[in-house]
Protein backbone atom coordinates (compact mmCIF):
# COMPACT_ATOMS: atom_id res chain seq x y z
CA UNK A 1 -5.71 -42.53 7.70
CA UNK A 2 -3.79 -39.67 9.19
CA UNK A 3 -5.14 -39.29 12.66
CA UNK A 4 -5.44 -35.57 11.97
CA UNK A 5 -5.72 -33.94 8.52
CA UNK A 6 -5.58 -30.14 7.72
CA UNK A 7 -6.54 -28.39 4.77
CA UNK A 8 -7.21 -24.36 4.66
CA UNK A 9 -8.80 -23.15 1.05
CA UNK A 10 -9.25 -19.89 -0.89
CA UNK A 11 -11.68 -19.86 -3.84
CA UNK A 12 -9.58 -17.58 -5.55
CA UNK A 13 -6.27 -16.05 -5.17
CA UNK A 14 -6.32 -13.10 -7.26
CA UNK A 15 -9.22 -10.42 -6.64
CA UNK A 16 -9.72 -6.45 -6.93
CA UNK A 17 -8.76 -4.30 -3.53
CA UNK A 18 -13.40 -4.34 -3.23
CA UNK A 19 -13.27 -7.82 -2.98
CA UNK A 20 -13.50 -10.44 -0.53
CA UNK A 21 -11.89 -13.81 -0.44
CA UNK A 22 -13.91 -17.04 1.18
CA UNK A 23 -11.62 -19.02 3.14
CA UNK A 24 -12.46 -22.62 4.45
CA UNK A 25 -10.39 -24.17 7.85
CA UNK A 26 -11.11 -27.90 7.93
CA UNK A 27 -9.69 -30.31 10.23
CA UNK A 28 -10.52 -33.83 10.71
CA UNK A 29 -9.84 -36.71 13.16
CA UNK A 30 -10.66 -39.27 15.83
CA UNK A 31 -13.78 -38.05 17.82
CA UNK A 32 -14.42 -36.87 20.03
CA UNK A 33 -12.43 -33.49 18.26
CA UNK A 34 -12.55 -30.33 20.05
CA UNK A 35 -10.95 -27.11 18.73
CA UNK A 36 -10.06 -24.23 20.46
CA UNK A 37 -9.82 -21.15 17.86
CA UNK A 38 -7.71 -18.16 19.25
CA UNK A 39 -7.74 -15.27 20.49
CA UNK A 40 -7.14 -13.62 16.71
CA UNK A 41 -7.49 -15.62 13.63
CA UNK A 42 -4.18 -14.09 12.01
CA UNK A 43 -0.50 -13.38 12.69
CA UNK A 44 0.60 -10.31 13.06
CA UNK A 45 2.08 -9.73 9.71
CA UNK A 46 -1.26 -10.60 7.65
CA UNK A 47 -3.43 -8.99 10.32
CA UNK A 48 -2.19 -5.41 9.17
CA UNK A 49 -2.89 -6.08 5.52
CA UNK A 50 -6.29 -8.16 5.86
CA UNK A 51 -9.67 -8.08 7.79
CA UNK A 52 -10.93 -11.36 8.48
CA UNK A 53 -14.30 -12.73 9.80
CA UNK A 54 -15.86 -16.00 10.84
CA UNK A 55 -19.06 -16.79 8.06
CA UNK A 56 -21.40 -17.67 11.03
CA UNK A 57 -20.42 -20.58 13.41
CA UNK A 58 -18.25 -23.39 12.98
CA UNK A 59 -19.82 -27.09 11.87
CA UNK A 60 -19.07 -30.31 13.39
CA UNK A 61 -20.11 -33.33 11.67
CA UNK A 62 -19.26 -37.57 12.03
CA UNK A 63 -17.27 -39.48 9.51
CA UNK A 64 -16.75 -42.95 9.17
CA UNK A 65 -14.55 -44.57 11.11
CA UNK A 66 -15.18 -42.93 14.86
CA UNK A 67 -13.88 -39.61 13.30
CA UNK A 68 -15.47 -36.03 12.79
CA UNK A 69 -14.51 -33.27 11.04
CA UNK A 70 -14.89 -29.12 12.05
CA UNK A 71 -14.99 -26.94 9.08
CA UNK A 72 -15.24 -22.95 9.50
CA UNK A 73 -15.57 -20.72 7.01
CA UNK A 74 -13.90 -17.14 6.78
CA UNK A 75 -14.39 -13.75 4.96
CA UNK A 76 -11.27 -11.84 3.99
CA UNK A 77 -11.32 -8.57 3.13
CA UNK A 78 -7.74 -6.86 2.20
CA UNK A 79 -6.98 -3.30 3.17
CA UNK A 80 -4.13 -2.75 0.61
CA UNK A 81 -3.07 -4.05 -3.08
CA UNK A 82 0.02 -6.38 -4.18
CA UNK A 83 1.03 -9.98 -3.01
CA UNK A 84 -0.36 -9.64 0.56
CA UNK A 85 0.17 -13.46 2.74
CA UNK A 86 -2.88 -14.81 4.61
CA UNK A 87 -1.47 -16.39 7.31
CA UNK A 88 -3.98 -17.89 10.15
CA UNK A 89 -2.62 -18.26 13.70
CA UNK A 90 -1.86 -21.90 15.10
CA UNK A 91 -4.95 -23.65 16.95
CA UNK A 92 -5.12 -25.85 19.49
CA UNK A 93 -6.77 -28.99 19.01
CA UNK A 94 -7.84 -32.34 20.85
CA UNK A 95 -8.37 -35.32 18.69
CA UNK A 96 -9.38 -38.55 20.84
CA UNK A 97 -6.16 -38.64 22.90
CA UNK A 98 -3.83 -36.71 21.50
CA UNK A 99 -4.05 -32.77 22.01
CA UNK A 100 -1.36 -30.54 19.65
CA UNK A 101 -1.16 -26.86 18.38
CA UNK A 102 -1.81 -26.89 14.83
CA UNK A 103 -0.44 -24.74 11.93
CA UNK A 104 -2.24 -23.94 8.80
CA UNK A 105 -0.65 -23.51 5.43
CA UNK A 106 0.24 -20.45 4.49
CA UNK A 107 -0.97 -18.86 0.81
CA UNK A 108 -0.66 -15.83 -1.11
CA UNK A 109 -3.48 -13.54 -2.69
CA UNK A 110 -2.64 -11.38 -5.48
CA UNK A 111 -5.05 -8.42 -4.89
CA UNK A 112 -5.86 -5.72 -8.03
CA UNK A 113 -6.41 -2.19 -7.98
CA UNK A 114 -8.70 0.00 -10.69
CA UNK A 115 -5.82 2.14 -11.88
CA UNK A 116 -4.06 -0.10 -14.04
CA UNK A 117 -2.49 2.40 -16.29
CA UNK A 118 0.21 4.28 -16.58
CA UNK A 119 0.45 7.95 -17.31
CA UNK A 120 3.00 8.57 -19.87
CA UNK A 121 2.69 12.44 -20.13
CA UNK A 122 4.43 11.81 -16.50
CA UNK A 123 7.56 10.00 -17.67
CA UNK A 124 10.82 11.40 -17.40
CA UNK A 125 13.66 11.42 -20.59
CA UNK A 126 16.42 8.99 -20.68
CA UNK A 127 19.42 10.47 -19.25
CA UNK A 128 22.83 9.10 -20.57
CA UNK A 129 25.30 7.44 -18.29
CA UNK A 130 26.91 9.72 -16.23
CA UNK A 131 31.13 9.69 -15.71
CA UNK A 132 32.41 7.89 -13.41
CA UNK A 133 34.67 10.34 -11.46
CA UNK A 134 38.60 9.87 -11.51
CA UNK A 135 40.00 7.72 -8.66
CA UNK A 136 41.61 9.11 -6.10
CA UNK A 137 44.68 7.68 -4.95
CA UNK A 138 46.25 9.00 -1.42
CA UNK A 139 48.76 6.83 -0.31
CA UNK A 140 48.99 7.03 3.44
CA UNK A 141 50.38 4.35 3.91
CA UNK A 142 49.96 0.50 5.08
CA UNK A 143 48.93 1.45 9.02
CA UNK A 144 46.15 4.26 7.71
CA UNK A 145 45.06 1.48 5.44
CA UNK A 146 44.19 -0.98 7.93
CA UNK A 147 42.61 1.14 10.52
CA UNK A 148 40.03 1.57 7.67
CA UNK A 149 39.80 -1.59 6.79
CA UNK A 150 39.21 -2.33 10.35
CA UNK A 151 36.56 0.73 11.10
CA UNK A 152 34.83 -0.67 7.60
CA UNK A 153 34.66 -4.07 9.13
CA UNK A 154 33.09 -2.70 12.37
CA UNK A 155 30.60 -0.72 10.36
CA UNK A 156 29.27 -3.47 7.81
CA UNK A 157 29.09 -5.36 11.44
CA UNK A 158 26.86 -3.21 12.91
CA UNK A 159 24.47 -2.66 9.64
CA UNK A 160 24.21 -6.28 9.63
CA UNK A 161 23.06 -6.47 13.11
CA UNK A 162 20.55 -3.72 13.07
CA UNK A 163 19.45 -5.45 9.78
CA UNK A 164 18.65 -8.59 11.76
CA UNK A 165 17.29 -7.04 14.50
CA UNK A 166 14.55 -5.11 12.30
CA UNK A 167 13.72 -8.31 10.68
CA UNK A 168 12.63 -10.00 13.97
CA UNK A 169 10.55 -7.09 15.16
CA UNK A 170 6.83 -7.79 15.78
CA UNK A 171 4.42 -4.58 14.81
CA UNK A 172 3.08 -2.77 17.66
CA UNK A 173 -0.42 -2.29 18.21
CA UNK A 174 -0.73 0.76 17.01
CA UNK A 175 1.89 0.48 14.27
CA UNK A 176 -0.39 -2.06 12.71
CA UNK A 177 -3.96 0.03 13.16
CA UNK A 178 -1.98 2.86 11.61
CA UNK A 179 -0.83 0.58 8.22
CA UNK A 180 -4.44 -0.47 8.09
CA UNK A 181 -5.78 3.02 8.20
CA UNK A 182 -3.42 4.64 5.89
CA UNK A 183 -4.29 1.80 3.88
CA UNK A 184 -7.86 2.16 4.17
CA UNK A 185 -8.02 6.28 3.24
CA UNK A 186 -6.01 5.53 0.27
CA UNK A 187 -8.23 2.69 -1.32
CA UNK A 188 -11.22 5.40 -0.75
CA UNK A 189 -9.77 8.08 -2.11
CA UNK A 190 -8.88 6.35 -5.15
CA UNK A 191 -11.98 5.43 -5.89
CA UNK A 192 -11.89 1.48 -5.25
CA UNK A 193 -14.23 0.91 -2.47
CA UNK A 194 -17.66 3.19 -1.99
CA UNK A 195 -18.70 4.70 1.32
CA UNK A 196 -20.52 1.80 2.83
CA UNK A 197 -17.58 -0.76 2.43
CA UNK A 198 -15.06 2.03 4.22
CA UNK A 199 -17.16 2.38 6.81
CA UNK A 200 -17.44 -1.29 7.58
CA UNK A 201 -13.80 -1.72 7.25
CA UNK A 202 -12.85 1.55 9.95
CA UNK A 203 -15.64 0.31 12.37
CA UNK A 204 -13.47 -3.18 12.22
CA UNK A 205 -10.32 -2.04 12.63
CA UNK A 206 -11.58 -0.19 15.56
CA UNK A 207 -13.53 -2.36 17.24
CA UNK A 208 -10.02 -4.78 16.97
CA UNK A 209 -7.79 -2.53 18.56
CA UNK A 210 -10.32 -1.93 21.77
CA UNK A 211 -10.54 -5.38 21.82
CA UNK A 212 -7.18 -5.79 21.55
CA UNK A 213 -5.94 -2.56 23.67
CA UNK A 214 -8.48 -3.33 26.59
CA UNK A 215 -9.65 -6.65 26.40
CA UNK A 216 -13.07 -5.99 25.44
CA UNK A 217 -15.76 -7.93 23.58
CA UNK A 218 -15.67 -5.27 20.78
CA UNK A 219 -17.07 -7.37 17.81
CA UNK A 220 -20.20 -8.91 20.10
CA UNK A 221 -21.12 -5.19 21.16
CA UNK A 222 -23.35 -2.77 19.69
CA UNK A 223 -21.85 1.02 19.24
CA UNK A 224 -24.57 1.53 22.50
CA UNK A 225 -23.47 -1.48 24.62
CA UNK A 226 -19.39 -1.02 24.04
CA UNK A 227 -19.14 2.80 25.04
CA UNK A 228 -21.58 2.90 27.71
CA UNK A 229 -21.14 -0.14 30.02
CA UNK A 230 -16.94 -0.33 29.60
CA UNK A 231 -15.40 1.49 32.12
CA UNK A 232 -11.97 0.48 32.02
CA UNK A 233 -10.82 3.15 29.80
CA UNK A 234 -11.05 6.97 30.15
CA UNK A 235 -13.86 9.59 28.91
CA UNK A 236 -12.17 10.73 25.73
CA UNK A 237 -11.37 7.90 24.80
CA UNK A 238 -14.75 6.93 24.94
CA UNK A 239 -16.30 9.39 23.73
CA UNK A 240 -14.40 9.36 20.45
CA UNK A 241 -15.11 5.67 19.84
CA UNK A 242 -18.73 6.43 20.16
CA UNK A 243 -18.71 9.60 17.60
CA UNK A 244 -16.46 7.40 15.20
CA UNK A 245 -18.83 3.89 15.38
CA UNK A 246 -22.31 5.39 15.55
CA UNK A 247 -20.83 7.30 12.12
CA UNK A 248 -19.65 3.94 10.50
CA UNK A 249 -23.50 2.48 11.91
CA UNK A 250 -25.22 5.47 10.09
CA UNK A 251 -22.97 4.71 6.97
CA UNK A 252 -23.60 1.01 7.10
CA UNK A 253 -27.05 0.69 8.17
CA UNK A 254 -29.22 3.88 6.70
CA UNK A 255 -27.09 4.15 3.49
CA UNK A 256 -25.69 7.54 4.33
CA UNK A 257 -23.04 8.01 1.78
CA UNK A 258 -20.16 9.66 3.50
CA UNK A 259 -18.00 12.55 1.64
CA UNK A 260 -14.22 13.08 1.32
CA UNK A 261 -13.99 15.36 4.29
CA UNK A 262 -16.52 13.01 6.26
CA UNK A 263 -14.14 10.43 5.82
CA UNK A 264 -10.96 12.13 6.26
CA UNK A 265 -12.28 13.48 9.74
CA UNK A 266 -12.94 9.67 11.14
CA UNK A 267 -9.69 8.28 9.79
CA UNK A 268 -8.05 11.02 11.38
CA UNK A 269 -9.92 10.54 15.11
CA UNK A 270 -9.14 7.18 14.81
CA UNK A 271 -5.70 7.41 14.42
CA UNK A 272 -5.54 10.46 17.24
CA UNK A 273 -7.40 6.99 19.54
CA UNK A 274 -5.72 4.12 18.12
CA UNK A 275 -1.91 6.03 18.22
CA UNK A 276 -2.08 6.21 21.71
């Protein structure tokens, strides 16, 4: 048998922008097998198009054969529509003797919104093709010719290179909050997720980013408990992480149905916090 196997399961992989996706990490090998999950369950790149959280505790159970096997399940909640990748961060693991950083497979959801059709009263005629204007032909010679060959060369050089370099760039912090909250305001404006399910979703993606900005236990702390006793971070701050949770509590917890305005005002004083 492998000495560690690795397995990470969706039960679906197409679901409407309201829906939630249950995903199961499993890995199995020689006891005794000790995992160390990180610090944040995604990479960067699926973090700012899904919310994911742990269903409960992870479950460690004997096998046959001296081994065990850990098995924690996950619920994933997307913040935008189209082919969005859920990609979990590596985790270190210790299986009898051998200790390695593990990768999970990566998969793809297909995720659905409610307006499926398309307006035609907003479609625009069929133009013809349009004429191709006359060349130009300006002989200047075989020197002018080759300095712009040269100066194109240099310029397709540098496009190239800025094209590489913006493919290797990580999201900020805050560039990522600000995808998931633009995000966010447009899926409730729309119409595809109710009151209750935005306010869980902003209370999230702020409790991430203090836990994230200051290294705070933001997701163990009540509203009460995270704004009072930190003090590692200054007053307004504060104080605008209090008015914005205790909302999203009220929302979440005594069914207070939030309107337009309501929720335009929190998205925008998170993203006057979360910017910074």
């Amino acid at each position: 048998m492998n000495p560690l196997a690795v397995t990470l399961t969706l039960d679906k992989t197409t679901v409407r922008l309201s829906e939630s996706v249950t995903v199961t990490a499993t890995l199995q090998g020689n006891a005794p097998l000790v995992v160390s999950p990180p610090k944040e369950w995604l990479l960067p790149e699926s973090a700012a198009a899904w919310r994911i959280r742990p269903n409960g505790p992870a479950s460690l159970e004997k096998q046959a054969d001296g081994q065990e096997r850990w098995v924690q399940t996950f619920r994933a909640d997307p913040y935008q529509a189209g082919e969005l990748p859920l990609a979990f961060a590596p985790i270190e693991v210790k299986s009898g003797a051998m200790a390695k950083s593990v990768e999970w497979p990566t998969h793809t959801v297909k995720v659905q919104t409610s307006i499926t059709a398309a307006n035609a009263a907003e479609a625009r005629p069929i133009t013809g093709i349009e004429d191709v204007p006359p060349e130009i032909i300006d002989d200047r010679g075989p020197t002018t010719i080759a300095i712009a060959m040269i100066g194109l060369a240099i310029a397709a050089g540098l496009i190239a290179f800025a094209l590489r370099r913006r493919k290797t760039v990580t999201p900020t912090l805050a560039a990522t909050v600000a995808q998931q909250l633009d995000a966010l305001e447009r899926s409730h404006i729309a119409g595809e997720i109710d009151g209750r399910t935005f306010a869980e979703r902003l209370s999230e993606i702020v409790r991430d980013w203090v836990q994230s900005r200051f290294g705070l236990p933001a997701k163990q702390q009540t509203t009460a408990e995270l704004t009072d006793v930190s003090t590692n971070w200054d007053e307004r701050t504060r104080e605008v992480v209090r008015e914005v949770l205790s909302k999203c509590d009220r929302m979440k917890f005594a069914g207070q149905e939030p309107t337009a305005d309501e929720c335009r005002e929190l998205v925008t004083n998170a993203r006057a916090i979360c910017g910074e």
